[in-house]
Structures are given as C-alpha cells and as structure tokens.
Protein backbone atom coordinates (compact mmCIF):
# COMPACT_ATOMS: atom_id res chain seq x y z
CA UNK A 1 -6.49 15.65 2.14
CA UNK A 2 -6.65 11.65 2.10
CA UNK A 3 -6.49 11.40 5.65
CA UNK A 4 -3.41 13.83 6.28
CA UNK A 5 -3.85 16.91 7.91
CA UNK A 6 -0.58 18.66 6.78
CA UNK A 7 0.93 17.80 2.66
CA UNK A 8 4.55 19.37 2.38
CA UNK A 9 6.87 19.70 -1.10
CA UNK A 10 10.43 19.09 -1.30
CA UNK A 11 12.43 19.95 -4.52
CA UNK A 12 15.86 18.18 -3.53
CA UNK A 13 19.08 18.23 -6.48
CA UNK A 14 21.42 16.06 -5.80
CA UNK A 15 25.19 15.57 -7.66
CA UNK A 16 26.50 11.81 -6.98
CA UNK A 17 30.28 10.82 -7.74
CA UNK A 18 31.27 7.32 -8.28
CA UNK A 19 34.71 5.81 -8.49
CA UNK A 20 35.83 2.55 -8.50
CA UNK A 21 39.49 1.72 -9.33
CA UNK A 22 40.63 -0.72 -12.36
CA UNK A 23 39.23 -4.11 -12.38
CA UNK A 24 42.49 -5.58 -13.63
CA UNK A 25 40.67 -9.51 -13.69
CA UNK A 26 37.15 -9.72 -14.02
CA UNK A 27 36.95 -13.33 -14.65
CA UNK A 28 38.06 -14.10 -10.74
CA UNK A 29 35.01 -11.70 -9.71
CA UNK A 30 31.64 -14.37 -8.58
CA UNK A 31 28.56 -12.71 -10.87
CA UNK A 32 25.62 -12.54 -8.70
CA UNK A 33 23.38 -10.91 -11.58
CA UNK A 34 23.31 -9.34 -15.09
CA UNK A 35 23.18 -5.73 -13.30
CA UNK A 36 25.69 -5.12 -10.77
CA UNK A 37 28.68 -6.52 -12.70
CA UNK A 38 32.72 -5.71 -11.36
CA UNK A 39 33.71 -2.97 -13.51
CA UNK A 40 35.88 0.72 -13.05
CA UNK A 41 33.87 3.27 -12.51
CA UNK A 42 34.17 7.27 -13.29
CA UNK A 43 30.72 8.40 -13.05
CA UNK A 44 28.62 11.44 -12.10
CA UNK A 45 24.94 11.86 -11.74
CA UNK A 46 22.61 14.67 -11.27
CA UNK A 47 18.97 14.30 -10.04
CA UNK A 48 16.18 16.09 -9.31
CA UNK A 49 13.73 14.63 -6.89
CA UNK A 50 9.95 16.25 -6.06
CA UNK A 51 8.77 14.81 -2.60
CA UNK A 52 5.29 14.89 -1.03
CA UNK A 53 5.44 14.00 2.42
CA UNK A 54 1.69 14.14 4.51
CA UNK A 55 1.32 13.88 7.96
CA UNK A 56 -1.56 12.77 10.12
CA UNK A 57 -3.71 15.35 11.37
CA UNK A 58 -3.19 13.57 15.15
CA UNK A 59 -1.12 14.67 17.92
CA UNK A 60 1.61 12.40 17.45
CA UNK A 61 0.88 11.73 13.34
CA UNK A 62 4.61 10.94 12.29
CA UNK A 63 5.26 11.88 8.61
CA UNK A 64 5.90 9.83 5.41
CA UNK A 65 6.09 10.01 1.80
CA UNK A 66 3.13 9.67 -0.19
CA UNK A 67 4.67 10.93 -3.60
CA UNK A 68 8.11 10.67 -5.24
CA UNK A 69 9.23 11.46 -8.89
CA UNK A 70 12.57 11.80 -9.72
CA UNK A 71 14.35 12.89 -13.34
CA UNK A 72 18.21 11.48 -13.34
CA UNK A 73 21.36 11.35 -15.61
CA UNK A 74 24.50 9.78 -15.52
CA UNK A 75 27.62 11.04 -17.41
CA UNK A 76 30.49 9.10 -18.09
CA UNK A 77 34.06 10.65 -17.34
CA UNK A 78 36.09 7.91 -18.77
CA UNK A 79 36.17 8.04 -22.25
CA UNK A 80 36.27 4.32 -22.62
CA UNK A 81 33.39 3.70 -21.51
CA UNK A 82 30.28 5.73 -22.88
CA UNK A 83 27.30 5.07 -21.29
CA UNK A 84 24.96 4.83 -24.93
CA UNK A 85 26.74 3.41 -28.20
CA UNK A 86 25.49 1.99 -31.35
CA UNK A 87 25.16 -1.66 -31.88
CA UNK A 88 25.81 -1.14 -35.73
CA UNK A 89 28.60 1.64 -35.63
CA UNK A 90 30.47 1.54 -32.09
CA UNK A 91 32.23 4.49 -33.30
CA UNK A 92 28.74 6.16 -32.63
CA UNK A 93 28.41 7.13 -29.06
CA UNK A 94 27.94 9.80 -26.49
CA UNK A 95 29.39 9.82 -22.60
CA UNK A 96 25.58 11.12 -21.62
CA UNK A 97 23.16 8.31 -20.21
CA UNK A 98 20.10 8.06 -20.96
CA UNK A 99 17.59 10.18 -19.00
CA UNK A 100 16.09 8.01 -16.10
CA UNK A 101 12.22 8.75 -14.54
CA UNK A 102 10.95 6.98 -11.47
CA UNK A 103 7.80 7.81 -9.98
CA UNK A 104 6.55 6.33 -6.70
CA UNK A 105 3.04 6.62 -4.71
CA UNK A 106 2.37 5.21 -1.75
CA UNK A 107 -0.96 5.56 -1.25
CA UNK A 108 -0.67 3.76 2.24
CA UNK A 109 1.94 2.67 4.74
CA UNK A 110 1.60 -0.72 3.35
CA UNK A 111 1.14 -0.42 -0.56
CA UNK A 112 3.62 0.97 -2.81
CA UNK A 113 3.32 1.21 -6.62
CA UNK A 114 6.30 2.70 -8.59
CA UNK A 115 7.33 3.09 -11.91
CA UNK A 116 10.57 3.28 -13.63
CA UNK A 117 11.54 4.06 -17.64
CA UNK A 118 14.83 5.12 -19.11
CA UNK A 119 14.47 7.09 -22.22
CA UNK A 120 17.63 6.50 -24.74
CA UNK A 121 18.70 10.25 -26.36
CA UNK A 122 21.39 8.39 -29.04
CA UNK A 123 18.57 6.71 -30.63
CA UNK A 124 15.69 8.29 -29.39
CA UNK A 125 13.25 5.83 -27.69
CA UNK A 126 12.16 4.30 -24.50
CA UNK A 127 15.01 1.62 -23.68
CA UNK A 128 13.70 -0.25 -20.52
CA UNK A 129 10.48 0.22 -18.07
CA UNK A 130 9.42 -1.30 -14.79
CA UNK A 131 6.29 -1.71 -13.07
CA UNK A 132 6.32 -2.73 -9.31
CA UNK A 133 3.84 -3.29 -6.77
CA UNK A 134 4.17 -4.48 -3.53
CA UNK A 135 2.09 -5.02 -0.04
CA UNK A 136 3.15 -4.99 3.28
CA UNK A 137 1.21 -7.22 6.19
CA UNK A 138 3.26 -5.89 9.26
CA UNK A 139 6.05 -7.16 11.02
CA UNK A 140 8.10 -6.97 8.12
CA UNK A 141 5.89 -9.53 5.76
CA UNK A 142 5.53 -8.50 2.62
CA UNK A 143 4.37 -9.43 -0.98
CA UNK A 144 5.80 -8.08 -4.57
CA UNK A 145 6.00 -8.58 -8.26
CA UNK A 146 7.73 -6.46 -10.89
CA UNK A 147 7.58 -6.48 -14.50
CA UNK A 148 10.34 -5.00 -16.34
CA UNK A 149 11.36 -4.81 -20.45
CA UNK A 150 14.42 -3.73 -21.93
CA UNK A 151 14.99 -3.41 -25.87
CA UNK A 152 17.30 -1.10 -28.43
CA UNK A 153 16.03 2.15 -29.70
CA UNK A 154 18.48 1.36 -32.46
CA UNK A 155 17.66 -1.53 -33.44
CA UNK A 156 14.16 -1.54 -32.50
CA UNK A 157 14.90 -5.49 -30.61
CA UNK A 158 13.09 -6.49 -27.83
CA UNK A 159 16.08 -7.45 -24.90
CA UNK A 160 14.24 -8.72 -21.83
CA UNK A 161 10.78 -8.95 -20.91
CA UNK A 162 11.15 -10.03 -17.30
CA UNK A 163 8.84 -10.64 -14.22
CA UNK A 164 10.07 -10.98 -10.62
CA UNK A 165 8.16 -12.51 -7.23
CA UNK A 166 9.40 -12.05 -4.45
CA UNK A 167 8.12 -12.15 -0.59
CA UNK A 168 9.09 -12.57 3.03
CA UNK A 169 7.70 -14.10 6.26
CA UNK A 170 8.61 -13.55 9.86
CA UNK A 171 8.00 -16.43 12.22
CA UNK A 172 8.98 -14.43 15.82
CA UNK A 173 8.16 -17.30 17.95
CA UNK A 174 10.82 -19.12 16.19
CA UNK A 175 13.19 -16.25 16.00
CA UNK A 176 13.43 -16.90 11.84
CA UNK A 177 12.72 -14.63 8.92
CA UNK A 178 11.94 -16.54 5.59
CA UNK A 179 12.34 -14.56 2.32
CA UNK A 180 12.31 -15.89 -1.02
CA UNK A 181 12.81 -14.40 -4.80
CA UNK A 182 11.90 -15.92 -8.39
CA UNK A 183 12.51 -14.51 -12.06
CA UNK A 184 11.56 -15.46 -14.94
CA UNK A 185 12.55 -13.91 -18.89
CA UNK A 186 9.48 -13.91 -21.06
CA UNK A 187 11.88 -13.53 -23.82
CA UNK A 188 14.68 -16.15 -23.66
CA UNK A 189 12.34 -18.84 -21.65
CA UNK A 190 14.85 -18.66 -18.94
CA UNK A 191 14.40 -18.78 -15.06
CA UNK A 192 17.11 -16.31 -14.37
CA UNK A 193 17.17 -16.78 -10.80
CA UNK A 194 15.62 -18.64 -7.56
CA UNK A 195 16.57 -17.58 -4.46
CA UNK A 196 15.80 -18.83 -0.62
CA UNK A 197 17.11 -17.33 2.37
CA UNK A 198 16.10 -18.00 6.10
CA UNK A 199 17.43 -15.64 9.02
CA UNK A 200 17.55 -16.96 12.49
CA UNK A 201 18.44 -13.90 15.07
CA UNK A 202 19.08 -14.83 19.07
CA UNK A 203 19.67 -12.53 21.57
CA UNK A 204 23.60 -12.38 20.76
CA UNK A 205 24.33 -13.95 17.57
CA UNK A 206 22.51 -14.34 14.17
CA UNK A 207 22.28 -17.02 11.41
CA UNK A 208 22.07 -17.00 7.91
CA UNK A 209 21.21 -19.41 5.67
CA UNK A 210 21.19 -18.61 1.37
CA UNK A 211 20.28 -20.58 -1.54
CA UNK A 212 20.30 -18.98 -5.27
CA UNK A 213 20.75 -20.30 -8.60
CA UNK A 214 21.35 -17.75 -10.75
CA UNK A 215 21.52 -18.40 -14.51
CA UNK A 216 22.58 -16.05 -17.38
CA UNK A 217 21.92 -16.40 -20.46
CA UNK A 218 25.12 -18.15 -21.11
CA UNK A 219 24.48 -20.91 -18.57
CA UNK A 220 24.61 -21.23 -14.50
CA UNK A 221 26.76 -19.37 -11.94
C-alpha cells in the first residue's frame, strides 16, 4: 500500500503536567513572541493520538509515520487563570480549553502537510486554524509556509490572519547552516517578525550568529 509493505496503528493517551512557579516580574522577562509569554503555570492535558507508521517492503526498510491525528485538552488548575473567558462578561468563564485537532500526513520522507484548528466550547466556534506545508531537499534544506487565523467565537472578530516563510540551507563545504524566518499579519499590516541565523560548526567548537526583529502589535522588542 503506497509503496510500504507493512502499515501499523498506534492509539497512544497521553496525561501531560505543567508547572511553572510565580512570575513575580514579568516586565524584566525579554518577549521573543506573542505565544510563549513568562507566565505561572498549573496545567494538565490529555491527548489522544492515532499513528500510522508504514514500512518499506525491503530488507532493511526502516519505519516512519505516514499519518498522525491527534484530539487534545488542556485544563486549568489555578483558578485565576481559566483557559476560555468572555470578552464582554469576564465573570463568564470555564478552567476547560478549548478542544485542539492536529492532523498530519506525510505522504513522503520529504513533504509534510498538517493541519491544526482549536474549537472554542464557551462560545461555540472554531477560534484559530493553521495550514502548513513544507519540503525537504536533503541534508537538512528545507522549504515552508504556514497560514494561520485566529478570531473570537464571542464576538465573532477576526484576531490574526497570519502567514509565515521560513527555510534553511546547508553549505558543508563551508561548515555553515543558513536559516531564515519571515511573518507577516494580513490583519494589522504588520511584519511581526524577520529572523536570520547562520551556524558555523568545526570539529570542536560551534558558532552562532542571530538576527530577529520582532514586533508586536504595540511596537518593537
């Protein structure tokens, strides 16, 4: 079946606990981007990935995953901070997440499509989806773009209609690795960040060289 002589199913549930102690002043903490903000944390999640994995009908045909779809929740066990509240009424809120869907195929060892969408329960409705596709050439060059929206249920407000570019080169004769990364918001005409790195790697040392500008919405950081 598509070139694999053997398909196998895993059904894998996983429980994830998350703690991170009081951030007593999250002014002094550098933001690097409008996701993985300094916060506490008292989180749990459950998931429940379904995993095709095909190998090569060939004597020494190593496995990989062709198919991956995964249904997630997170629940919030400090009370302070639900994860879904209402923009109009903050009294209005649940400690549930929304419930998260990712689906990946790869229907080669270099192409990978995958799909993500978070479905808000609060206010019923879709709350964000992304769309990624990406191309590997070997050697660890590669080629991607993602387009991803976010918007209230409540409200019914569009949030962020994004797209990201991003790709890296390997030059081995001259021991460097060149990646680079753009985004751009459809929605407030803002390039949220540009970022350049190059990687030099020697026999006994390495070298690392990074340039971003990352912008929120608020101005530069």
């Amino acid at each position: 079946v598509g070139g694999f002589g053997k398909l196998k199913h895993l059904i894998e549930p996983r429980w994830t606990y998350t703690y991170n102690g009081n951030v007593q002043d999250t002014q002094r903490v550098p933001l690097f981007d409008q996701v993985d903000t300094q916060r506490s944390t008292n989180l749990g999640r459950f998931a429940l990935d379904n995993r095709i994995l095909g190998k090569p009908d060939t004597e020494n045909g190593v496995a990989r995953e062709v198919f991956f779809f995964e249904l997630a929740r997170n629940y919030s066990f400090d009370p302070t901070q639900p994860l879904q509240v209402s923009v109009r009424d903050p009294r209005v809120s649940t400690q549930e997440g929304p419930i998260e869907a990712l689906l990946r195929f790869n229907p080669t060892d270099r192409i990978t499509f995958k799909l993500e969408a978070d479905y808000a329960t609060l206010f019923p409705g879709v709350s964000s989806t992304g769309l990624t596709a990406s191309y590997g050439f070997g050697g660890g060059n590669s080629l991607g773009a993602t387009w991803f929206t976010s918007a209230n249920p409540e409200t019914g407000q569009s949030q962020s209609n994004q797209v990201r570019l991003n790709g890296a080169l390997g030059v081995p004769f001259l021991h460097l690795r060149l990646e680079g990364q753009l985004n751009y918001d459809f929605e407030q005409r803002l390039m949220h960040q540009k970022q350049i790195v190059m990687n030099y790697t020697a026999q006994c040392f390495g070298l690392r060289l990074e340039l971003r500008d990352f912008r929120a919405a608020t101005g530069p950081s």
